[in-house]
C-alpha atoms as a PDB file:
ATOM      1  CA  UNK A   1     -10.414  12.525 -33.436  1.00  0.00           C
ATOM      2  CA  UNK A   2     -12.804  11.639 -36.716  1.00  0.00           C
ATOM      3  CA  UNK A   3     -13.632  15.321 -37.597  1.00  0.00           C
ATOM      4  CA  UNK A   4      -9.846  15.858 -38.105  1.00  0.00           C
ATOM      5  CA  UNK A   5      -9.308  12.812 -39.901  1.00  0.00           C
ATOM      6  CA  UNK A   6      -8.123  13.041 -43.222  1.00  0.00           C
ATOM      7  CA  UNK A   7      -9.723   9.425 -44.293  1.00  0.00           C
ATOM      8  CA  UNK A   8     -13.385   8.921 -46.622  1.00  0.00           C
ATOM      9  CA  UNK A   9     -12.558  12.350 -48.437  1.00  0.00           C
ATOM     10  CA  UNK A  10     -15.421  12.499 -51.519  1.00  0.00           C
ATOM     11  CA  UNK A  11     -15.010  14.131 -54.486  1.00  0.00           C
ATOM     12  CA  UNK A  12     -18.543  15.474 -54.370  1.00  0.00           C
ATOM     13  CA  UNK A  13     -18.184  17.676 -50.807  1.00  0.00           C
ATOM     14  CA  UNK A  14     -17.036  21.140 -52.387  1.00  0.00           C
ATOM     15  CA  UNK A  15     -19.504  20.757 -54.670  1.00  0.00           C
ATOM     16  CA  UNK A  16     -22.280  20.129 -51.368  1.00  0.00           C
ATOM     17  CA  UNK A  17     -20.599  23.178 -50.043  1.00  0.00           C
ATOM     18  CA  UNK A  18     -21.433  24.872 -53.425  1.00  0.00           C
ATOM     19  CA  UNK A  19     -24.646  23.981 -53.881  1.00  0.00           C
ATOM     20  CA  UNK A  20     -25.265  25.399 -49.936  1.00  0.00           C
ATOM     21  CA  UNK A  21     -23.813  28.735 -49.734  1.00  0.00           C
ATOM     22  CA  UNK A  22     -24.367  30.117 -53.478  1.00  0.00           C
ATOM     23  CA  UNK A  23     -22.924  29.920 -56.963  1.00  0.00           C
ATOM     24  CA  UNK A  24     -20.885  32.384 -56.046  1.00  0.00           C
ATOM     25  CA  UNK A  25     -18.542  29.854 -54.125  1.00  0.00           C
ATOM     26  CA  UNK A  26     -18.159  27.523 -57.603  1.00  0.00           C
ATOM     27  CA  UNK A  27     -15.475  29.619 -59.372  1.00  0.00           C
ATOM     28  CA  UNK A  28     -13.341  28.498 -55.865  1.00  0.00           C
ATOM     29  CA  UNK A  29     -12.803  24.808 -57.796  1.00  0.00           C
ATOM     30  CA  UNK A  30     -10.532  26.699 -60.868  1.00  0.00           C
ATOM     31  CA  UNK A  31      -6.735  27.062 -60.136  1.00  0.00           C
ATOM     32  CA  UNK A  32      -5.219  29.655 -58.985  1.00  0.00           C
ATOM     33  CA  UNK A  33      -1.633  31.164 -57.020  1.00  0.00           C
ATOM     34  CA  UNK A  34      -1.520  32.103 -53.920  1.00  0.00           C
ATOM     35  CA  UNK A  35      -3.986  35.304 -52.899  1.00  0.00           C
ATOM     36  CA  UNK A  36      -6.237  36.796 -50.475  1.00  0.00           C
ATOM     37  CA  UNK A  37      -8.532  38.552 -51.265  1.00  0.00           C
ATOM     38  CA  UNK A  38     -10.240  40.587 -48.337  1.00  0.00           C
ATOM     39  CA  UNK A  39     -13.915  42.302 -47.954  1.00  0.00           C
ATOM     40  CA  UNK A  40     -14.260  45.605 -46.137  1.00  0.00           C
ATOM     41  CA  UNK A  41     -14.395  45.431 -42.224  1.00  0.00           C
ATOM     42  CA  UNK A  42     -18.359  45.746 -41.356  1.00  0.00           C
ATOM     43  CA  UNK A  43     -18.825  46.644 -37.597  1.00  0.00           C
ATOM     44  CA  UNK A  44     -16.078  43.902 -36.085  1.00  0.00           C
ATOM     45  CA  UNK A  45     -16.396  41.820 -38.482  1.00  0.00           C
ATOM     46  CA  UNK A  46     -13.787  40.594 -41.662  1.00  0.00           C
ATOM     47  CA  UNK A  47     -14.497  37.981 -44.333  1.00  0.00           C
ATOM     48  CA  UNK A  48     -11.117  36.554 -46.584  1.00  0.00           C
ATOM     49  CA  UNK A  49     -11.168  34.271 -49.162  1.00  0.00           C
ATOM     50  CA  UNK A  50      -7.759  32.953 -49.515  1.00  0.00           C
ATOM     51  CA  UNK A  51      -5.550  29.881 -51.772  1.00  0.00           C
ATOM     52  CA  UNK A  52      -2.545  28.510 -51.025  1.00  0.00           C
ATOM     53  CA  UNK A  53      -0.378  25.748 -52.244  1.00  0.00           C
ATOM     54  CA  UNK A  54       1.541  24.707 -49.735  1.00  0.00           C
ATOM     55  CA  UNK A  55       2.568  26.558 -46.579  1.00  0.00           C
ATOM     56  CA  UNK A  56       0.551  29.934 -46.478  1.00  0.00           C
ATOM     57  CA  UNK A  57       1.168  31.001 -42.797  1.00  0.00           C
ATOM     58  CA  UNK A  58       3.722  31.023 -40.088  1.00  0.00           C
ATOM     59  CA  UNK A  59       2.653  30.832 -36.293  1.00  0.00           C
ATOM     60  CA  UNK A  60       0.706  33.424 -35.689  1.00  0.00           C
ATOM     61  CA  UNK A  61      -1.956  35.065 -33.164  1.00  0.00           C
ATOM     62  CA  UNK A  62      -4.990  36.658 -33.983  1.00  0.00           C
ATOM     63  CA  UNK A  63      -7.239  38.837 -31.115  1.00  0.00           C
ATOM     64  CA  UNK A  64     -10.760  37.785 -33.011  1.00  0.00           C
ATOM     65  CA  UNK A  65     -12.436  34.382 -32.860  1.00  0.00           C
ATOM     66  CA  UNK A  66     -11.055  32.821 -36.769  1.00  0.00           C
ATOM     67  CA  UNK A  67     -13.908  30.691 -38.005  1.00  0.00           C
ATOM     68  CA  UNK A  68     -14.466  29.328 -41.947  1.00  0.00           C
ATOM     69  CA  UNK A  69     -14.996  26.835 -44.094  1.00  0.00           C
ATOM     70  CA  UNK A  70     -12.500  25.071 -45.956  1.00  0.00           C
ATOM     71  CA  UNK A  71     -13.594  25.137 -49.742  1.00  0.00           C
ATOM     72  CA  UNK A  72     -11.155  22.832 -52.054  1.00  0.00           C
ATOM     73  CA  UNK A  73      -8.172  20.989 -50.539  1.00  0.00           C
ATOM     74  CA  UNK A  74      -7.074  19.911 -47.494  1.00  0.00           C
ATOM     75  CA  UNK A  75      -6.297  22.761 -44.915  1.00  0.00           C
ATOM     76  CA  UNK A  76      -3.836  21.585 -41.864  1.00  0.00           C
ATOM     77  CA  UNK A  77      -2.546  23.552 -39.031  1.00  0.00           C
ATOM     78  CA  UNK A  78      -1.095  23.386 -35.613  1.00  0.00           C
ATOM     79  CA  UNK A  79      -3.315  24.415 -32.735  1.00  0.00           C
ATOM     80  CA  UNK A  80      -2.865  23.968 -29.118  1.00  0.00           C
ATOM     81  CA  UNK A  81       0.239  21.732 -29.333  1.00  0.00           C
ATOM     82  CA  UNK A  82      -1.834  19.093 -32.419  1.00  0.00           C
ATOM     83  CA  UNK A  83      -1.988  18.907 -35.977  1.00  0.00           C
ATOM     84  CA  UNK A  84      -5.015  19.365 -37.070  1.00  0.00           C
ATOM     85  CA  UNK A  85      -6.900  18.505 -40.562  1.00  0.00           C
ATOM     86  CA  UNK A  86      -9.844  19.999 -42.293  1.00  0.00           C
ATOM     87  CA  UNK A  87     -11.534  18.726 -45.676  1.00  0.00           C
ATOM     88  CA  UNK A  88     -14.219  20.525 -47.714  1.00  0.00           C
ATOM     89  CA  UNK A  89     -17.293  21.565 -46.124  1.00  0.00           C
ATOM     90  CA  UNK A  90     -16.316  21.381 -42.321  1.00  0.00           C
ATOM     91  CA  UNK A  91     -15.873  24.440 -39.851  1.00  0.00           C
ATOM     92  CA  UNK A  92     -12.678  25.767 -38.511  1.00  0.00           C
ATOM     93  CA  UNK A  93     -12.807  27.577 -35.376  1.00  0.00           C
ATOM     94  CA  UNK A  94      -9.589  29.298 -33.562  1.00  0.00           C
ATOM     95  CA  UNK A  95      -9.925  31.031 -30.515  1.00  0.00           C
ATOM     96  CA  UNK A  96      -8.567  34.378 -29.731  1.00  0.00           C
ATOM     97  CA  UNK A  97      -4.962  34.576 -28.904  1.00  0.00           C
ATOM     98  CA  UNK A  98      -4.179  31.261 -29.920  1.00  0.00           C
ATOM     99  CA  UNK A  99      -1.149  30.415 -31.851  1.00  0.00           C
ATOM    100  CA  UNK A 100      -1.404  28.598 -34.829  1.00  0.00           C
ATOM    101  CA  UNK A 101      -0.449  28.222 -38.530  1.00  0.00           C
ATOM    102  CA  UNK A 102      -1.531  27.245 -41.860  1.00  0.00           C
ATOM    103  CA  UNK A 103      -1.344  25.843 -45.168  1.00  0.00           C
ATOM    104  CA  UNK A 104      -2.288  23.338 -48.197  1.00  0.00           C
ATOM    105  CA  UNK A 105      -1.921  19.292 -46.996  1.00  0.00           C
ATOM    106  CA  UNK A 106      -1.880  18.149 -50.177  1.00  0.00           C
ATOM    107  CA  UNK A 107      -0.391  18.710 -53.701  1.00  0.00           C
ATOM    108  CA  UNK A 108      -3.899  20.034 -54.669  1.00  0.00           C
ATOM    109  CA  UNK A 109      -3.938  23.397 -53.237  1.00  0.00           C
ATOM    110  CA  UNK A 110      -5.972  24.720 -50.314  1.00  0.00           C
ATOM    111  CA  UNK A 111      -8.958  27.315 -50.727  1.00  0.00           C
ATOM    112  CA  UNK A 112     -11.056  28.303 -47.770  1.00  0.00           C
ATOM    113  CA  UNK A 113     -13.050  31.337 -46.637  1.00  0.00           C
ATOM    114  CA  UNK A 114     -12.791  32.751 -43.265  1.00  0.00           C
ATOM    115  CA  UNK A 115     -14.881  35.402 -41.081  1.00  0.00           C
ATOM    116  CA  UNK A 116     -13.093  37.476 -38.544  1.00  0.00           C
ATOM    117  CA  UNK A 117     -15.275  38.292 -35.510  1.00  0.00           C
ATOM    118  CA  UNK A 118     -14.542  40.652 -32.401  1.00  0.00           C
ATOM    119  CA  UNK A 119     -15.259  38.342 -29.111  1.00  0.00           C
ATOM    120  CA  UNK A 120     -16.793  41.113 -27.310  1.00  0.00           C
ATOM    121  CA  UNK A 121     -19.418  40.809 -29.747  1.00  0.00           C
ATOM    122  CA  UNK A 122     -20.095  37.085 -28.618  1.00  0.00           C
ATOM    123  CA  UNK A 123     -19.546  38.213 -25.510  1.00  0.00           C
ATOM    124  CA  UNK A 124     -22.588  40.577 -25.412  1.00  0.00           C
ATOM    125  CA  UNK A 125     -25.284  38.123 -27.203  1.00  0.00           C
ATOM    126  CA  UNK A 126     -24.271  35.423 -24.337  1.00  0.00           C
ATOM    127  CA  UNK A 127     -24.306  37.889 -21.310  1.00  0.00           C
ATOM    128  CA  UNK A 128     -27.357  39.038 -22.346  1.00  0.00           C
ATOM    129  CA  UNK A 129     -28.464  35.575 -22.528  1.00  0.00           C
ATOM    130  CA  UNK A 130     -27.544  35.134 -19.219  1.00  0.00           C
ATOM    131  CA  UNK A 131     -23.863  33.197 -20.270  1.00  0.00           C
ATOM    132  CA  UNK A 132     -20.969  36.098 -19.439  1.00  0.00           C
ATOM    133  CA  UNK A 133     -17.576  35.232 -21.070  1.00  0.00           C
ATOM    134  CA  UNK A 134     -16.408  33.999 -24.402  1.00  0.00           C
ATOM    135  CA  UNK A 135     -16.899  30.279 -25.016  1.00  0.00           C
ATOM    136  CA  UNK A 136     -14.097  27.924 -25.862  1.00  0.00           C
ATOM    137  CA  UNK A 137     -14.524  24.947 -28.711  1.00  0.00           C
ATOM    138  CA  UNK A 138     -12.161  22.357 -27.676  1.00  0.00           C
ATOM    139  CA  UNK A 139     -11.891  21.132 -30.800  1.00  0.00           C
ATOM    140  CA  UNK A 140     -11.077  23.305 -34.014  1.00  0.00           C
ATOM    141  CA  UNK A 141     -12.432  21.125 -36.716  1.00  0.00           C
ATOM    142  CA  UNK A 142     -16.544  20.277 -36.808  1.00  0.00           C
ATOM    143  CA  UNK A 143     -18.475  18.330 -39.070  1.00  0.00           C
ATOM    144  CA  UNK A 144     -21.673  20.477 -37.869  1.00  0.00           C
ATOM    145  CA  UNK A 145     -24.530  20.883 -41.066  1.00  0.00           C
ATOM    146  CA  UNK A 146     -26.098  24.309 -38.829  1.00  0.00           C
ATOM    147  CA  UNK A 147     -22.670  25.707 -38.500  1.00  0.00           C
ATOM    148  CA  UNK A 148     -21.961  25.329 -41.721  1.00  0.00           C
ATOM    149  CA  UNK A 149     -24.821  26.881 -42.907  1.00  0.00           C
ATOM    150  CA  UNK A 150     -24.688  29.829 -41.103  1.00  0.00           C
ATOM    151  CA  UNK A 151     -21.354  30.207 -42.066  1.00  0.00           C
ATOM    152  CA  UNK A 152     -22.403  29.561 -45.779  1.00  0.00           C
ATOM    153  CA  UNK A 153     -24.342  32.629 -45.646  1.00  0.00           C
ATOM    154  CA  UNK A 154     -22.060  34.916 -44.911  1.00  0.00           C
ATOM    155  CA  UNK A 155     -19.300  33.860 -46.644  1.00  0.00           C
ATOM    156  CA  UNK A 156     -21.022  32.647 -49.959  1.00  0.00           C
ATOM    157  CA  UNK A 157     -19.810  36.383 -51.257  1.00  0.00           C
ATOM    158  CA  UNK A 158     -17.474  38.149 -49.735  1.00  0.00           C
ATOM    159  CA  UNK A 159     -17.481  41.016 -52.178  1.00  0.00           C
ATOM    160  CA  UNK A 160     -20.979  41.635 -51.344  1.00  0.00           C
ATOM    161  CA  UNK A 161     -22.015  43.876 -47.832  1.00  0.00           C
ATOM    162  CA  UNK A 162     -23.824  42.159 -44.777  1.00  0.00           C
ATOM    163  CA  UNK A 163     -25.727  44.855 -43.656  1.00  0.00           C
ATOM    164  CA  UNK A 164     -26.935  45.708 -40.348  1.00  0.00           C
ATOM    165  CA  UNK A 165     -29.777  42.816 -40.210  1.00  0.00           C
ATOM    166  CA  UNK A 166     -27.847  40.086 -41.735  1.00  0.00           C
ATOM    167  CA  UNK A 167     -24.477  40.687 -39.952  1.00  0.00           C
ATOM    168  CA  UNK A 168     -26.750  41.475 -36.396  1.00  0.00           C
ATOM    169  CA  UNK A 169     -28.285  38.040 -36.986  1.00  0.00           C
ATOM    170  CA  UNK A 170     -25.189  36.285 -38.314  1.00  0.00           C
ATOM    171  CA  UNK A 171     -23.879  37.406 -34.648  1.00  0.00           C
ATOM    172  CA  UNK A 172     -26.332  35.589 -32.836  1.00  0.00           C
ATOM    173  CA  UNK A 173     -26.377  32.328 -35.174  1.00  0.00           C
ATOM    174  CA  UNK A 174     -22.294  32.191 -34.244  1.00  0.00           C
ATOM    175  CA  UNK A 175     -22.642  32.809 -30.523  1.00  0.00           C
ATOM    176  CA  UNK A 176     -25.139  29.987 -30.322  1.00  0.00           C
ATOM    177  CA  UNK A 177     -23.126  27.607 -32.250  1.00  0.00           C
ATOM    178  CA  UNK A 178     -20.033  28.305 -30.261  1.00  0.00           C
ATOM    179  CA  UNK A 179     -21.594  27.654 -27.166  1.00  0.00           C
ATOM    180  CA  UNK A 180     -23.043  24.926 -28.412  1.00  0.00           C
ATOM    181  CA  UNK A 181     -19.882  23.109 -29.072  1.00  0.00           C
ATOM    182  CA  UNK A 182     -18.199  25.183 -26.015  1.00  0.00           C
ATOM    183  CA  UNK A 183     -17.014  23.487 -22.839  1.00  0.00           C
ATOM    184  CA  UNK A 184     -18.566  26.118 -20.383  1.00  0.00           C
ATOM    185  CA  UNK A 185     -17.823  23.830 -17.319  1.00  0.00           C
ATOM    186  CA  UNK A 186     -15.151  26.554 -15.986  1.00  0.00           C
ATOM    187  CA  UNK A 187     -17.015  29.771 -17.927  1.00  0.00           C
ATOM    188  CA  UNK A 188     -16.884  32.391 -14.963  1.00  0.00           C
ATOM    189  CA  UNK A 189     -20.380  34.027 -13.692  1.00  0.00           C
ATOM    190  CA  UNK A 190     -18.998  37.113 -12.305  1.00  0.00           C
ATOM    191  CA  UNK A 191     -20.883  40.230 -13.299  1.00  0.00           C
ATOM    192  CA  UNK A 192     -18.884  42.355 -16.012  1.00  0.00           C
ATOM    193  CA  UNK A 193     -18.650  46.132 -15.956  1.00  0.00           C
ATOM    194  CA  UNK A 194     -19.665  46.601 -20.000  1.00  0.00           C
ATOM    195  CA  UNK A 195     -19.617  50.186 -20.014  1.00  0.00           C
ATOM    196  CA  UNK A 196     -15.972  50.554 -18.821  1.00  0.00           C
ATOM    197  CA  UNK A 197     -14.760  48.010 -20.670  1.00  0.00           C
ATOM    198  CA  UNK A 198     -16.465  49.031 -23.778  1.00  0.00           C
ATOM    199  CA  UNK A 199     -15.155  52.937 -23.409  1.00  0.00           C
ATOM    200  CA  UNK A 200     -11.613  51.750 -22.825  1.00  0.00           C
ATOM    201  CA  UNK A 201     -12.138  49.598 -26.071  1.00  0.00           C
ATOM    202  CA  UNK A 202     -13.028  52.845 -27.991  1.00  0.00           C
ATOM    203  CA  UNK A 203     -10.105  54.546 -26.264  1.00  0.00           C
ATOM    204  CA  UNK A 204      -8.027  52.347 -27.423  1.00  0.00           C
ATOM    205  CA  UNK A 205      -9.165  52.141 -30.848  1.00  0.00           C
ATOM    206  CA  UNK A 206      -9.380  56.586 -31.328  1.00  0.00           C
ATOM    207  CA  UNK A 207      -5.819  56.447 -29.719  1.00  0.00           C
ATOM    208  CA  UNK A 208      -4.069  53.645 -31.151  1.00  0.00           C
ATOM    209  CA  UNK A 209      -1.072  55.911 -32.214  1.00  0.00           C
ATOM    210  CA  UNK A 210      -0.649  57.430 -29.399  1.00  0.00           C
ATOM    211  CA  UNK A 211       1.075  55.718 -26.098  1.00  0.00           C
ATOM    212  CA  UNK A 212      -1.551  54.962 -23.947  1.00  0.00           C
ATOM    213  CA  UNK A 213      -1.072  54.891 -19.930  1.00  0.00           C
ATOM    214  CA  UNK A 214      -3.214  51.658 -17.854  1.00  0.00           C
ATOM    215  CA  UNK A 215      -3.897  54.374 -15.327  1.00  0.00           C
ATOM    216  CA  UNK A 216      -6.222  56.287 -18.318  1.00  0.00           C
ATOM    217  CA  UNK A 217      -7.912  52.679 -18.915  1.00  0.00           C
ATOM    218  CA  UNK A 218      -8.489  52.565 -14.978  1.00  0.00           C
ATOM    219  CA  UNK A 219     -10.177  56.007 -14.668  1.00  0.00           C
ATOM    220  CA  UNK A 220     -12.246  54.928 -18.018  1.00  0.00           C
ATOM    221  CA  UNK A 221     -13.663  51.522 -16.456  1.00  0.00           C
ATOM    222  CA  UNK A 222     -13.889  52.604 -13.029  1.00  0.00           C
ATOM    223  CA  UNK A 223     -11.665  49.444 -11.962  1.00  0.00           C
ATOM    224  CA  UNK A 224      -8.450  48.702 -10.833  1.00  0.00           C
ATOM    225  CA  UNK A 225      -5.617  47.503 -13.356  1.00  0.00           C
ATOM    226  CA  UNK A 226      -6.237  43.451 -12.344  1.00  0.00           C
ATOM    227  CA  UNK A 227      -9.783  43.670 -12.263  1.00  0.00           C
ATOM    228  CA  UNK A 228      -9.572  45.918 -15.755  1.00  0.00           C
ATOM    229  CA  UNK A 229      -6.882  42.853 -17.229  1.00  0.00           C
ATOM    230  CA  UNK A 230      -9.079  40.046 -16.355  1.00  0.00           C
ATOM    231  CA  UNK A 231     -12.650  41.517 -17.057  1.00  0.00           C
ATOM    232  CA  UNK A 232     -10.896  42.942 -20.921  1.00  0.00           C
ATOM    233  CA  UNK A 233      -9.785  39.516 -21.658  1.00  0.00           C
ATOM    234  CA  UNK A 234     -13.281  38.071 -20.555  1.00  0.00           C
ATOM    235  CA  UNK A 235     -14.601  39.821 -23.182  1.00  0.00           C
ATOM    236  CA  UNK A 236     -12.485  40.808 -25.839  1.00  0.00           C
ATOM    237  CA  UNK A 237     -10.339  37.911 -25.582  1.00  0.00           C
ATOM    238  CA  UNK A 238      -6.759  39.314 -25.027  1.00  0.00           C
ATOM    239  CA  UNK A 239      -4.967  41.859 -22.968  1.00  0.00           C
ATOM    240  CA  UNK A 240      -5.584  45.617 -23.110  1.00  0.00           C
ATOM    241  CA  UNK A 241      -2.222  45.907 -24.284  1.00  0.00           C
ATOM    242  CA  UNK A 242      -2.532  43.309 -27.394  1.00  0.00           C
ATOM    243  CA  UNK A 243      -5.676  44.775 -28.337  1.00  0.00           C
ATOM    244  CA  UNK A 244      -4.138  48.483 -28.947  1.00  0.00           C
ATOM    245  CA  UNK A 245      -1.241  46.388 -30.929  1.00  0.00           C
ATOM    246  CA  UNK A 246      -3.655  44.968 -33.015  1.00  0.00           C
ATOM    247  CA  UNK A 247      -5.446  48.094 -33.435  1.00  0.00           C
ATOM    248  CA  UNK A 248      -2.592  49.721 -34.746  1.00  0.00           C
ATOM    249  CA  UNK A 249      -1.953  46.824 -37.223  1.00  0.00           C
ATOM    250  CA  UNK A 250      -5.593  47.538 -38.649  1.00  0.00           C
ATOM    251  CA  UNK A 251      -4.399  50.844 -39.490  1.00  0.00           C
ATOM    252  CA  UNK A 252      -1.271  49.461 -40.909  1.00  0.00           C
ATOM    253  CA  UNK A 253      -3.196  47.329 -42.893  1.00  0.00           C
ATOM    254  CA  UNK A 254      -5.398  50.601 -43.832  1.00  0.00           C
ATOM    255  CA  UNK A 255      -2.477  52.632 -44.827  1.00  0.00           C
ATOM    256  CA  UNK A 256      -0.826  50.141 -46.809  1.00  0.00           C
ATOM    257  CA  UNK A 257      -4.145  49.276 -48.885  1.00  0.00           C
ATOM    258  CA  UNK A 258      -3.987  52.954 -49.506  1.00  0.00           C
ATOM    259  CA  UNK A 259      -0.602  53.050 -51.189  1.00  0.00           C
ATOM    260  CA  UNK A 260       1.678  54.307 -48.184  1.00  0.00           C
ATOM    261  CA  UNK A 261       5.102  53.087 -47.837  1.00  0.00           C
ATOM    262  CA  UNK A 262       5.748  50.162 -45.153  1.00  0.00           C
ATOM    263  CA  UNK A 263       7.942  53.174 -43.263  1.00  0.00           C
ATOM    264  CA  UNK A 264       4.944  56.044 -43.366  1.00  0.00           C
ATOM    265  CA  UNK A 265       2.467  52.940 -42.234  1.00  0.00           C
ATOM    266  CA  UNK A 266       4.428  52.378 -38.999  1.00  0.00           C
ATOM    267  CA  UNK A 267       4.538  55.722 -38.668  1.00  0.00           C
ATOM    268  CA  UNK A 268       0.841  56.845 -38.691  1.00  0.00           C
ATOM    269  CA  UNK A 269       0.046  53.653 -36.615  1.00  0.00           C
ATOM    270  CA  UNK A 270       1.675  54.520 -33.688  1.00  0.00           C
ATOM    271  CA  UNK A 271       5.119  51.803 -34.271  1.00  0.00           C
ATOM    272  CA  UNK A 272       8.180  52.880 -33.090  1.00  0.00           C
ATOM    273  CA  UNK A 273       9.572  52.337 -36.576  1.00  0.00           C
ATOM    274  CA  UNK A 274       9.191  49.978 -39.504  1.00  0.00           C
ATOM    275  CA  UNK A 275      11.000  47.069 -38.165  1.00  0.00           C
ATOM    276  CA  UNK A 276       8.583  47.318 -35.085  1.00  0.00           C
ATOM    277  CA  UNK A 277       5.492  47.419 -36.721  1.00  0.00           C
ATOM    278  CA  UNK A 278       7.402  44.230 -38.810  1.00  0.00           C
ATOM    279  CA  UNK A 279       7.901  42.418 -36.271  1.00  0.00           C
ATOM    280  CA  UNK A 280       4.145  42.913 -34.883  1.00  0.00           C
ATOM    281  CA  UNK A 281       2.526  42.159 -37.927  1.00  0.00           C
ATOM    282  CA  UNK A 282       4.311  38.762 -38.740  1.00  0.00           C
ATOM    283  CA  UNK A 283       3.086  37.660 -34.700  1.00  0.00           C
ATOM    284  CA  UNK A 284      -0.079  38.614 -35.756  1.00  0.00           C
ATOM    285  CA  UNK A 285      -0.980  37.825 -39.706  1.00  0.00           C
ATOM    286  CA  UNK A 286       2.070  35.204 -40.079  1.00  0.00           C
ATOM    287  CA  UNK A 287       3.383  36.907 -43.174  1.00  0.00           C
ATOM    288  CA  UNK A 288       5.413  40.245 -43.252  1.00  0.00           C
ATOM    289  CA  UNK A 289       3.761  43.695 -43.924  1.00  0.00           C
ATOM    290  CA  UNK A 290       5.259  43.414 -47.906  1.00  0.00           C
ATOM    291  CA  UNK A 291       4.214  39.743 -48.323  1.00  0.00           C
ATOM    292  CA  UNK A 292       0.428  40.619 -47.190  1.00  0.00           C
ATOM    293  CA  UNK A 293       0.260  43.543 -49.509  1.00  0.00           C
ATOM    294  CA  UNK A 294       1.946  41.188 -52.576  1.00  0.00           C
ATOM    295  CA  UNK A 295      -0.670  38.723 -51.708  1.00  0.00           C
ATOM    296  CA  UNK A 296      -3.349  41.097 -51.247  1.00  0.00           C
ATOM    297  CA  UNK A 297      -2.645  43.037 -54.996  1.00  0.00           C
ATOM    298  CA  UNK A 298      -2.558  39.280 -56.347  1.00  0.00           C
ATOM    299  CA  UNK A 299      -5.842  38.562 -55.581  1.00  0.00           C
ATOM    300  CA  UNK A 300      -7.205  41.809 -56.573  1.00  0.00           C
ATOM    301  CA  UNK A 301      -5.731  40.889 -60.332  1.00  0.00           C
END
């Protein structure tokens, strides 16, 4: 596939990419070790910038659509049984729930920016469009000048707030560029039930610590466990089950940035211990619970 060749790279593309999203992005071309540095979760939605030399992530699985641009370097990861290549200025997307890693292809380093976005809010710009379900982009690597700019705007400073308008309009740009390079020959047209699904997703979230019982999420949505299983992953792209783990690994995450030991983390999160909550967070981020924070205070530096 061209867009994930690694042939014709130019020595003038992160500079394009520059020039595009902001001067902000131009201090990405100075060297660096390893980081990520994260921006403040706005409504569903997460922006990183992260470096890398060499490999930066193991196999992992995230419950969010993953889509960025790759800055400086040449970012390669496995995804959907291929290895896959992106150079500077093209768009990465990764569908919820699917495994994949990540690192640096080359001895230059890898720097790339990356915008974390709930699927039930694609979800709700398509239905209302009159397109139920979460679209699927066969391929993860685009050369696509509208993606990228719509991306560019977002992530041209991560230390800097959307805001309601921006981030409400950012939403619609990405649902219409996803569906654009979406294969919605299978999408389903059954009618969702949004309300139910939508107060089990805030049950889930106010009760992540807590063990939660599917016949609570049944009397919530007003469905029966299948039809709850299958409508929940139509629109939040993963089980109900996956998306109170990774619910609790936000507030990991939370407690952690806020100083508390890996033990009193697991703890307030709802883990069964520290080891638990270990084990969760490397199937999710690809790094343990202590590398993230090492990375994280790197950055921060």
């Amino acid at each position: 596939m061209n867009v994930n060749s690694t042939l014709g790279i130019h020595k003038d593309r992160s500079g394009e990419i520059a020039a595009a999203s902001g001067p902000g992005l131009e201090r990405l071309c100075r060297p660096a070790s390893d980081g990520i540095r994260v921006s403040p979760c706005e409504k569903g939605i997460e922006r990183i910038e992260a470096r890398f030399q060499g490999n930066g992530f193991a196999p992992h699985r995230h419950d969010t659509y993953a889509i960025g641009l790759t800055m400086t370097g040449v970012q390669t990861f496995s995804y959907r049984g291929e290895q896959r290549a992106s150079l500077p200025g093209q768009v990465i997307v990764i569908h919820p729930d699917e495994l994949h890693d990540g690192g640096a292809g080359t001895e230059e380093g890898l720097r790339y920016r990356m915008l974390y976005i709930a699927p039930e809010q694609i979800a709700e710009v398509l239905a209302a469009a009159g397109a139920p379900g979460l679209p699927f982009v066969p391929a993860p690597v685009l050369s696509d000048t509208r993606f990228r700019h719509d991306l560019g705007g977002a992530l041209s400073d991560i230390d800097v707030e959307l805001g309601d308008l921006k981030r409400d309009c950012l939403i619609a740009d990405l649902a219409d560029c996803l569906s654009r390079h979406s294969d919605r020959g299978g999408s389903s047209k059954t009618s969702l039930s949004w309300p139910g699904l939508k107060r089990c997703a805030e049950f889930l979230k106010e009760n992540c610590a807590d063990q939660v019982r599917m016949d609570e999420l049944e009397g919530l949505a007003q469905l029966d466990r299948f039809s709850l299983s299958r409508q929940f992953r139509a629109v939040f792209g993963t089980s109900p089950h996956r998306y109170l783990v990774m619910r609790r690994l936000d507030r990991a995450k939370a407690e952690l940035g806020a100083g508390a030991t890996l033990a009193d983390a697991a703890a307030a999160s709802g883990f069964a211990d520290q080891s638990h909550m270990t084990r969760h967070f490397k199937k999710a981020y690809g790094m343990t619970p202590g590398q993230w924070r090492r990375l994280s205070a790197a950055a921060s530096v």
